[in-house]
C-alpha atoms as a PDB file:
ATOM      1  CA  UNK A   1      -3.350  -3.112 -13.940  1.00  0.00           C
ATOM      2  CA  UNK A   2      -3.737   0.325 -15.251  1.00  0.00           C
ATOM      3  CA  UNK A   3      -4.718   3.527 -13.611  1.00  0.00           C
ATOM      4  CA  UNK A   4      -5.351   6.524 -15.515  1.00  0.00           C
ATOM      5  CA  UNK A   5      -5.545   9.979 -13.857  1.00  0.00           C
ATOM      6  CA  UNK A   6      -6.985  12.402 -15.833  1.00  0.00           C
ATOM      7  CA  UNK A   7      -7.087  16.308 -14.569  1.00  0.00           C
ATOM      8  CA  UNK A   8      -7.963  15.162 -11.370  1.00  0.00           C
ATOM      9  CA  UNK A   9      -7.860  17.333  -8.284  1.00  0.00           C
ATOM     10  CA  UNK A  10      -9.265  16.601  -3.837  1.00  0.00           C
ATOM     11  CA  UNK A  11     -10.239  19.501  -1.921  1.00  0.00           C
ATOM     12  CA  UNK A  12     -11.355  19.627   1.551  1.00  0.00           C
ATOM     13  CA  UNK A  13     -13.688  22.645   2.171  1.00  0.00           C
ATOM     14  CA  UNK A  14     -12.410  25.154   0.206  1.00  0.00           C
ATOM     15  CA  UNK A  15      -9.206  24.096   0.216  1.00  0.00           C
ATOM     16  CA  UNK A  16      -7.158  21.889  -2.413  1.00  0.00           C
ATOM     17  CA  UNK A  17      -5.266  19.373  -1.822  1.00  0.00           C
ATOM     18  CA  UNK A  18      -3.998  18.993  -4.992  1.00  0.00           C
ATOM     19  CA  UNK A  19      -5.557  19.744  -8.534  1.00  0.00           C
ATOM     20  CA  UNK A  20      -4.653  18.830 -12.019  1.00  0.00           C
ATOM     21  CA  UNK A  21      -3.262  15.632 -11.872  1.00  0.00           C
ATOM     22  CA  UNK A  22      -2.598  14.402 -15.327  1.00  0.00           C
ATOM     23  CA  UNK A  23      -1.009  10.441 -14.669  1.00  0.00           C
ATOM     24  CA  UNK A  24      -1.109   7.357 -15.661  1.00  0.00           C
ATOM     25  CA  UNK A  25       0.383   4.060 -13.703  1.00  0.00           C
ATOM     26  CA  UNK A  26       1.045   0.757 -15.375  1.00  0.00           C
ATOM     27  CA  UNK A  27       1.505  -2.960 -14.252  1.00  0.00           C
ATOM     28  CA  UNK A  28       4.817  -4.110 -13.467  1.00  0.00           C
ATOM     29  CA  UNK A  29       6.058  -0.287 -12.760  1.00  0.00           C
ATOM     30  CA  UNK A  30       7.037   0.934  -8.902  1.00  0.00           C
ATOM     31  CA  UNK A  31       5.960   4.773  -8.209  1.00  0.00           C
ATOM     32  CA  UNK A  32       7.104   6.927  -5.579  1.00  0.00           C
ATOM     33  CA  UNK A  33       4.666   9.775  -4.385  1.00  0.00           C
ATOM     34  CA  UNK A  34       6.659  12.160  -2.741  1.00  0.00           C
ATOM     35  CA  UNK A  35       6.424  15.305  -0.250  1.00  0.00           C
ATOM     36  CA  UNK A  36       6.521  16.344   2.988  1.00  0.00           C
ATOM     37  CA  UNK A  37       4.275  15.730   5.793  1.00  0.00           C
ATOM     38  CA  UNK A  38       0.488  16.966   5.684  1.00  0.00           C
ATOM     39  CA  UNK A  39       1.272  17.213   1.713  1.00  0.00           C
ATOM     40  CA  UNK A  40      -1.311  15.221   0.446  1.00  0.00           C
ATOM     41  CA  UNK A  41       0.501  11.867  -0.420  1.00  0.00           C
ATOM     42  CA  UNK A  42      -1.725  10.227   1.686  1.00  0.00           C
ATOM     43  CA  UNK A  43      -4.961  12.006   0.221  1.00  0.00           C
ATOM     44  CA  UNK A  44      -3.362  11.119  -3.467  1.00  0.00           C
ATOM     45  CA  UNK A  45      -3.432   7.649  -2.480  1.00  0.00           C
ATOM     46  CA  UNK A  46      -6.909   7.040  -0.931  1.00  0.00           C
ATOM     47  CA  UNK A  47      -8.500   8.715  -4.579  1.00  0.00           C
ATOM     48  CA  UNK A  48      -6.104   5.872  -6.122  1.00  0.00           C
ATOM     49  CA  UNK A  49      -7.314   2.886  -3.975  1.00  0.00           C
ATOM     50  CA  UNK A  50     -11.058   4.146  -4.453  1.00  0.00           C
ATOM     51  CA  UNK A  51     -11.768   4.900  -1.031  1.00  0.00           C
ATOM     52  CA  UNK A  52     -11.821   8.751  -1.784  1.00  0.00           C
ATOM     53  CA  UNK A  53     -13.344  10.222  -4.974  1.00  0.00           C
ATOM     54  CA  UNK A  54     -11.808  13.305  -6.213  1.00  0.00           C
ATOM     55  CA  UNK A  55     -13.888  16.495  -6.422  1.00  0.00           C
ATOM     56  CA  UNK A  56     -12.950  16.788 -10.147  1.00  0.00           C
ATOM     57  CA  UNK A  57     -11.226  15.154 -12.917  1.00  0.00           C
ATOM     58  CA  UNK A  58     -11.724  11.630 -13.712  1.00  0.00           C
ATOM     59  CA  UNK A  59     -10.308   8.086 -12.609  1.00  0.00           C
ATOM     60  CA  UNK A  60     -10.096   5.383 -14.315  1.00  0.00           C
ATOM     61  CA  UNK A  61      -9.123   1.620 -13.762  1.00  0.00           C
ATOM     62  CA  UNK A  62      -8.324  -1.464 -16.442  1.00  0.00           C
ATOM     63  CA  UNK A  63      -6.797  -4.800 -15.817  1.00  0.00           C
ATOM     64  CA  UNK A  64      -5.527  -7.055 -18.502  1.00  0.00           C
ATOM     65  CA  UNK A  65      -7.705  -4.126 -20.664  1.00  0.00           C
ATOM     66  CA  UNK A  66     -10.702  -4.481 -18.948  1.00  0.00           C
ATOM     67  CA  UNK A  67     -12.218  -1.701 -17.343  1.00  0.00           C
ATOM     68  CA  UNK A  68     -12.513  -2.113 -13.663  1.00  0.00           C
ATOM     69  CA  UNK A  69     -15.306  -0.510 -11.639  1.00  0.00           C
ATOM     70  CA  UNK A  70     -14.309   1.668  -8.816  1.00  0.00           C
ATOM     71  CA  UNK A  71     -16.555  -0.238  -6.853  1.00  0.00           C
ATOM     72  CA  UNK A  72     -14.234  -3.438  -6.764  1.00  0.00           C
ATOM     73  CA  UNK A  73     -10.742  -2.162  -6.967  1.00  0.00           C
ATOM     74  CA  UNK A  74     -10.157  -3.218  -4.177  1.00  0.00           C
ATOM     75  CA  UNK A  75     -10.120  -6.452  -4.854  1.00  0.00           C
ATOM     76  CA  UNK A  76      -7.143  -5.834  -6.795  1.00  0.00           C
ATOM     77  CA  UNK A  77      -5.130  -4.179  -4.756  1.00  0.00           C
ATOM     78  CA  UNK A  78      -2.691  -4.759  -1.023  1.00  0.00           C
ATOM     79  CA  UNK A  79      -2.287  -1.777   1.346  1.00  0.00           C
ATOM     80  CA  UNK A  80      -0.318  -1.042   4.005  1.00  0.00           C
ATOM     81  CA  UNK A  81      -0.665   2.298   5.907  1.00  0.00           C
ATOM     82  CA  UNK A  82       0.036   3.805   9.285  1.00  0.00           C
ATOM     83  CA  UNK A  83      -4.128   4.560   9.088  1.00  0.00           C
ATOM     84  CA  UNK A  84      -5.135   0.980   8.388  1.00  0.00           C
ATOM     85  CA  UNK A  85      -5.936  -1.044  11.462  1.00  0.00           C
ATOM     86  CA  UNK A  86      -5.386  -4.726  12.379  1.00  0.00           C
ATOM     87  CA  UNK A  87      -8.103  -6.398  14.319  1.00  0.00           C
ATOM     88  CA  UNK A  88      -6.418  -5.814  18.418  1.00  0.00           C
ATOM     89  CA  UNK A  89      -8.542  -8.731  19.501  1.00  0.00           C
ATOM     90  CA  UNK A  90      -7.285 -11.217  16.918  1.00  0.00           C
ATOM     91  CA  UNK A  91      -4.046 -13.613  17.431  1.00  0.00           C
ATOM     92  CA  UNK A  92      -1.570 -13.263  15.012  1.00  0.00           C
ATOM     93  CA  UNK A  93      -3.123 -16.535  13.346  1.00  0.00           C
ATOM     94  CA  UNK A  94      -6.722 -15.120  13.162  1.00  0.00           C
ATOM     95  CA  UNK A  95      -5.458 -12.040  11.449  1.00  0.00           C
ATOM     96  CA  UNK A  96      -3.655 -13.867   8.729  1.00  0.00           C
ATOM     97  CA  UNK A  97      -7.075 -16.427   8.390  1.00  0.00           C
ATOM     98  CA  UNK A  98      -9.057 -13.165   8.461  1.00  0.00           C
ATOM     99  CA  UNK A  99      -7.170 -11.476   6.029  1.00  0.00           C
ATOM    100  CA  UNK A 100      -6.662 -14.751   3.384  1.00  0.00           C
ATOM    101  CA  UNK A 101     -10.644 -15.030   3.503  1.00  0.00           C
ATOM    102  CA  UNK A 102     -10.661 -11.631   1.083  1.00  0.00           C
ATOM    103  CA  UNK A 103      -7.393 -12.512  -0.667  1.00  0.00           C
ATOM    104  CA  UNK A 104      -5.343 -15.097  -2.108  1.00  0.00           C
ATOM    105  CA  UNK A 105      -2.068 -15.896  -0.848  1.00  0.00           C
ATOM    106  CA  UNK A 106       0.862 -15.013  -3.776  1.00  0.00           C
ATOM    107  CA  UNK A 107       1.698 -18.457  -5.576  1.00  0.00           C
ATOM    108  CA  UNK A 108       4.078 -20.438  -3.083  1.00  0.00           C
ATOM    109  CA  UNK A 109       3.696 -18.555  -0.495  1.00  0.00           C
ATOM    110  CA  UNK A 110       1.090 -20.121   2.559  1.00  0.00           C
ATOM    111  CA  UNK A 111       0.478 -19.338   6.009  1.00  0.00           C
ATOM    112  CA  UNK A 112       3.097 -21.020   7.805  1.00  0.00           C
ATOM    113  CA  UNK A 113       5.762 -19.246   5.204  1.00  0.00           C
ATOM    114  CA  UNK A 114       4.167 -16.116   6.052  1.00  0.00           C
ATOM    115  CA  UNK A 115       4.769 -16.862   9.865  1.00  0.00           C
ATOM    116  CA  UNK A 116       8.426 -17.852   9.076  1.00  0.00           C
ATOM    117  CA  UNK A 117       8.862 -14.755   6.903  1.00  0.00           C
ATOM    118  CA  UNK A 118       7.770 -12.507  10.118  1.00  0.00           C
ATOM    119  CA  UNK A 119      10.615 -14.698  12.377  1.00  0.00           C
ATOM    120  CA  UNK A 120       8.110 -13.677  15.277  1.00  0.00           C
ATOM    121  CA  UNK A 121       7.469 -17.816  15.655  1.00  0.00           C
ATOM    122  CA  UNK A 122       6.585 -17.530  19.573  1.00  0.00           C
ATOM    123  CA  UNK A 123       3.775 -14.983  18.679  1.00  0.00           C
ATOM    124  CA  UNK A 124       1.738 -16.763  16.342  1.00  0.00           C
ATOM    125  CA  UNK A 125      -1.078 -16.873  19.005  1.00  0.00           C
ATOM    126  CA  UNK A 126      -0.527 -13.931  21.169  1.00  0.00           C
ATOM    127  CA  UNK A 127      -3.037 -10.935  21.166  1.00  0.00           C
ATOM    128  CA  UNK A 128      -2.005  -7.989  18.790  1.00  0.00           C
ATOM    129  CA  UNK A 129      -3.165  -5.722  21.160  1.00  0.00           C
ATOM    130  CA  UNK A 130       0.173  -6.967  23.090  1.00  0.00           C
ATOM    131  CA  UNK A 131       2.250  -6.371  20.181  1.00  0.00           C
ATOM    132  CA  UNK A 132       5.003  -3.555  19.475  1.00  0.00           C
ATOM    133  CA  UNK A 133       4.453  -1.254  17.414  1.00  0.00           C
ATOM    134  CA  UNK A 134       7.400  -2.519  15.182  1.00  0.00           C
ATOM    135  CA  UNK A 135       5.714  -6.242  15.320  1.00  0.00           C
ATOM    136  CA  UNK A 136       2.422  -4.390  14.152  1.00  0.00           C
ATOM    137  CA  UNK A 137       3.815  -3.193  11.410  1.00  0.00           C
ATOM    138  CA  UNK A 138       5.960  -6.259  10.037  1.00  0.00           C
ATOM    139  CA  UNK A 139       2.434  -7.982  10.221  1.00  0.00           C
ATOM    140  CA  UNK A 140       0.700  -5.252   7.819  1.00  0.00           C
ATOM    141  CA  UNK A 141       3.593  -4.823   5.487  1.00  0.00           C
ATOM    142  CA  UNK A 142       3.675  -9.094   5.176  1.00  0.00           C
ATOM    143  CA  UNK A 143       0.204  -9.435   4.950  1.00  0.00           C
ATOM    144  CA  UNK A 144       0.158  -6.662   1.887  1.00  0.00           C
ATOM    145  CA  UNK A 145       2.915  -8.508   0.462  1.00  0.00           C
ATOM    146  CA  UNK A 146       2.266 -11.936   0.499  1.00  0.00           C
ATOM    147  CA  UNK A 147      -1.263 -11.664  -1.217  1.00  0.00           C
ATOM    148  CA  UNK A 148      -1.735 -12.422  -4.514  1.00  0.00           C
ATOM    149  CA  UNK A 149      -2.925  -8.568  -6.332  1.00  0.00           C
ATOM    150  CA  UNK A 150      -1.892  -6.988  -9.118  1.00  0.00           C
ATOM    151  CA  UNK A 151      -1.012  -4.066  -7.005  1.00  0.00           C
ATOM    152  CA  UNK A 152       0.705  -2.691  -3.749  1.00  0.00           C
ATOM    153  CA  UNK A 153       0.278   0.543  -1.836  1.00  0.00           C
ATOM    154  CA  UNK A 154       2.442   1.454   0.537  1.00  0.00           C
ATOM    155  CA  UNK A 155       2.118   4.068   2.517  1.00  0.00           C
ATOM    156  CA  UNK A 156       5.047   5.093   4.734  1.00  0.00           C
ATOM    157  CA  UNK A 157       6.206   1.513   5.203  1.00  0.00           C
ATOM    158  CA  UNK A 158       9.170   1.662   7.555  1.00  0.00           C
ATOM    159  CA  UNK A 159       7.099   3.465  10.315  1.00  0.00           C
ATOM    160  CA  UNK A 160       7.767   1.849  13.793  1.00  0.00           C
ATOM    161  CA  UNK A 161      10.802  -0.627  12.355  1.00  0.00           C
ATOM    162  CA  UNK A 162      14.482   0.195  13.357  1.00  0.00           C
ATOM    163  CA  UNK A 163      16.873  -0.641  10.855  1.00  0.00           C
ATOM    164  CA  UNK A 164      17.269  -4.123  10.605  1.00  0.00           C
ATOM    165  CA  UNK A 165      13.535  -3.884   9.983  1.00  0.00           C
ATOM    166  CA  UNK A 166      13.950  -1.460   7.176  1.00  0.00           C
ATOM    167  CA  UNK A 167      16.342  -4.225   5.761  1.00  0.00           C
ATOM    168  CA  UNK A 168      13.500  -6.806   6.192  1.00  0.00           C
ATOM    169  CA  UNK A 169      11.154  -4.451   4.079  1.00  0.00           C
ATOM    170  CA  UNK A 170      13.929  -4.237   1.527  1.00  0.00           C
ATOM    171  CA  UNK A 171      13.873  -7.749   1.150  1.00  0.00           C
ATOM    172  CA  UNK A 172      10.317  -8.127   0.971  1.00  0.00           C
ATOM    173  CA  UNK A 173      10.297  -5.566  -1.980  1.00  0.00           C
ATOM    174  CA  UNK A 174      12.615  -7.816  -3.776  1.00  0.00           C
ATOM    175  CA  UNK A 175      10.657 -11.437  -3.152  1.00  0.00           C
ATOM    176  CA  UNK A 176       7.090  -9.869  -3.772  1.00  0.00           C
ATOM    177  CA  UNK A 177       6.884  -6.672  -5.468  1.00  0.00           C
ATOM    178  CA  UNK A 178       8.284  -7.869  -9.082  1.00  0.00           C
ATOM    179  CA  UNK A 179       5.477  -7.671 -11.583  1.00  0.00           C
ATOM    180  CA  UNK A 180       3.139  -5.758  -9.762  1.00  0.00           C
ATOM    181  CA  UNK A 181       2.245  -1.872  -9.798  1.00  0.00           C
ATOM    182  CA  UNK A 182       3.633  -0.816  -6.991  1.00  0.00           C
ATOM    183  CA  UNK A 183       2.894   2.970  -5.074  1.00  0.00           C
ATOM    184  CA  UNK A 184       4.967   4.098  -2.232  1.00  0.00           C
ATOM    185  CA  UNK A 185       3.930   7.368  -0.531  1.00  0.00           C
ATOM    186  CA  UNK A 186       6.800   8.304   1.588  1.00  0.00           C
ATOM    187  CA  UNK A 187       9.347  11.705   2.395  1.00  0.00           C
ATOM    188  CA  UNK A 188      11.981   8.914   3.276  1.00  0.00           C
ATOM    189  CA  UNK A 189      14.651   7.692   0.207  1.00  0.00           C
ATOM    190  CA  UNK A 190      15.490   4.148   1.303  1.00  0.00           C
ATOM    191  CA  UNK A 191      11.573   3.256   1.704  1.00  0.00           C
ATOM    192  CA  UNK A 192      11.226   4.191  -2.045  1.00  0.00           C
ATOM    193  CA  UNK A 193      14.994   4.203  -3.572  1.00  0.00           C
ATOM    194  CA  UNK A 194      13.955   1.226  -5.450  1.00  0.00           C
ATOM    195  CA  UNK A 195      11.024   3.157  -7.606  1.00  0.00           C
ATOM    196  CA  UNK A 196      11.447   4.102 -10.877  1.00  0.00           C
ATOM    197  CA  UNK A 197       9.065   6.855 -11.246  1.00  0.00           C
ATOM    198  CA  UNK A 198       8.544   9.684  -8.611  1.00  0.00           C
ATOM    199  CA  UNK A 199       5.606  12.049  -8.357  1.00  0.00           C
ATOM    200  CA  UNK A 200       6.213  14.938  -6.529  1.00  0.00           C
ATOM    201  CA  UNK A 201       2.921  16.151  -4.566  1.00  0.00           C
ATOM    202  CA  UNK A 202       3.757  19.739  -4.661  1.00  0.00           C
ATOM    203  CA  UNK A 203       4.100  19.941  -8.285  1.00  0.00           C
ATOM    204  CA  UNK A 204       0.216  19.993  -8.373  1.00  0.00           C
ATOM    205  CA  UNK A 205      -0.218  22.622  -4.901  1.00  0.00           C
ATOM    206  CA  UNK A 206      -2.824  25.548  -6.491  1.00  0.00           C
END
């Protein structure tokens, strides 16, 4: 999967974002997009997951060199984010169901592995709306993970986990991140000291 940025630029109002965004992220690469809070990382990565078009400059999409419409990137790609809800009313089960019915589980991987990966066994049928936050955000960050897409976005994925959950992300990044392009928006170095490219939001501040 390719994504090709070309002068692009978000504004709200009259206000940019960012503007002239000249970049280009490749398949099997991990990206860090970096600044502080209320920056625009966020922003940056909506217009890169198509669910935000930028007000100018152009975006463009391939896979295995075929161009991909905007319409069905989607389909293509995992997200986690503190702004992306689970379903409260669902068990832990029904959200991994729900979820697998739009995406493929990575090769090897199934639903009972994805429970054992999670080590929350006793809570495979409890209510998320009863979960931590912490538990809530092992089950977004698994669920991003273990599906089979050509690319992850991540987007401040250590919020609500102490550190032995930070280690448990770290590991994840190792079993399920290899071969993918992989985007981590984050002002925090060990949720994106495994990147090998960093974009600096406030590079592109008018």
């Amino acid at each position: 999967m390719i994504i090709t940025l070309q002068n692009i630029g978000r504004r709200f109002n009259r206000d940019w974002i960012f503007k002239g965004v000249d970049y280009t992220f490749t398949s099997g690469e991990s990206y860090a997009i970096l600044g502080p809070n209320g920056s625009g990382k966020s922003t940056l990565l909506q217009v890169l997951n198509g669910s935000l078009s930028p007000s100018v400059g152009k975006i463009e999409f391939a896979n295995e060199g075929k161009p991909v419409e905007i319409e069905t990137v989607f389909t293509h790609l995992s997200l986690a984010a503190p702004y992306l809800e689970l379903i409260e009313e669902f068990t832990m089960s029904e959200m991994i169901d729900f979820h697998f019915k739009f995406k493929r589980f990575k090769p090897g991987t199934d639903k009972a592995q994805l429970i054992d990966l999670l080590n929350l066994p006793k809570s495979a049928n409890k209510l998320i709306k009863y979960f931590s936050s912490g538990m809530k955000q092992r089950l977004k960050l698994a669920l991003a993970f273990c599906a089979d897409t050509p690319m992850l976005m991540l987007d401040e994925p250590t919020s609500n986990l102490d550190t032995q959950g930070v280690d448990w992300y770290l590991n994840l990044v190792q079993q399920f991140a290899a071969g993918r392009l992989t985007i981590v928006c984050s002002n925090q170095e060990h949720e994106y000291g495994f990147c090998n490219h960093r974009l600096s939001i406030v590079d592109y501040k008018v």
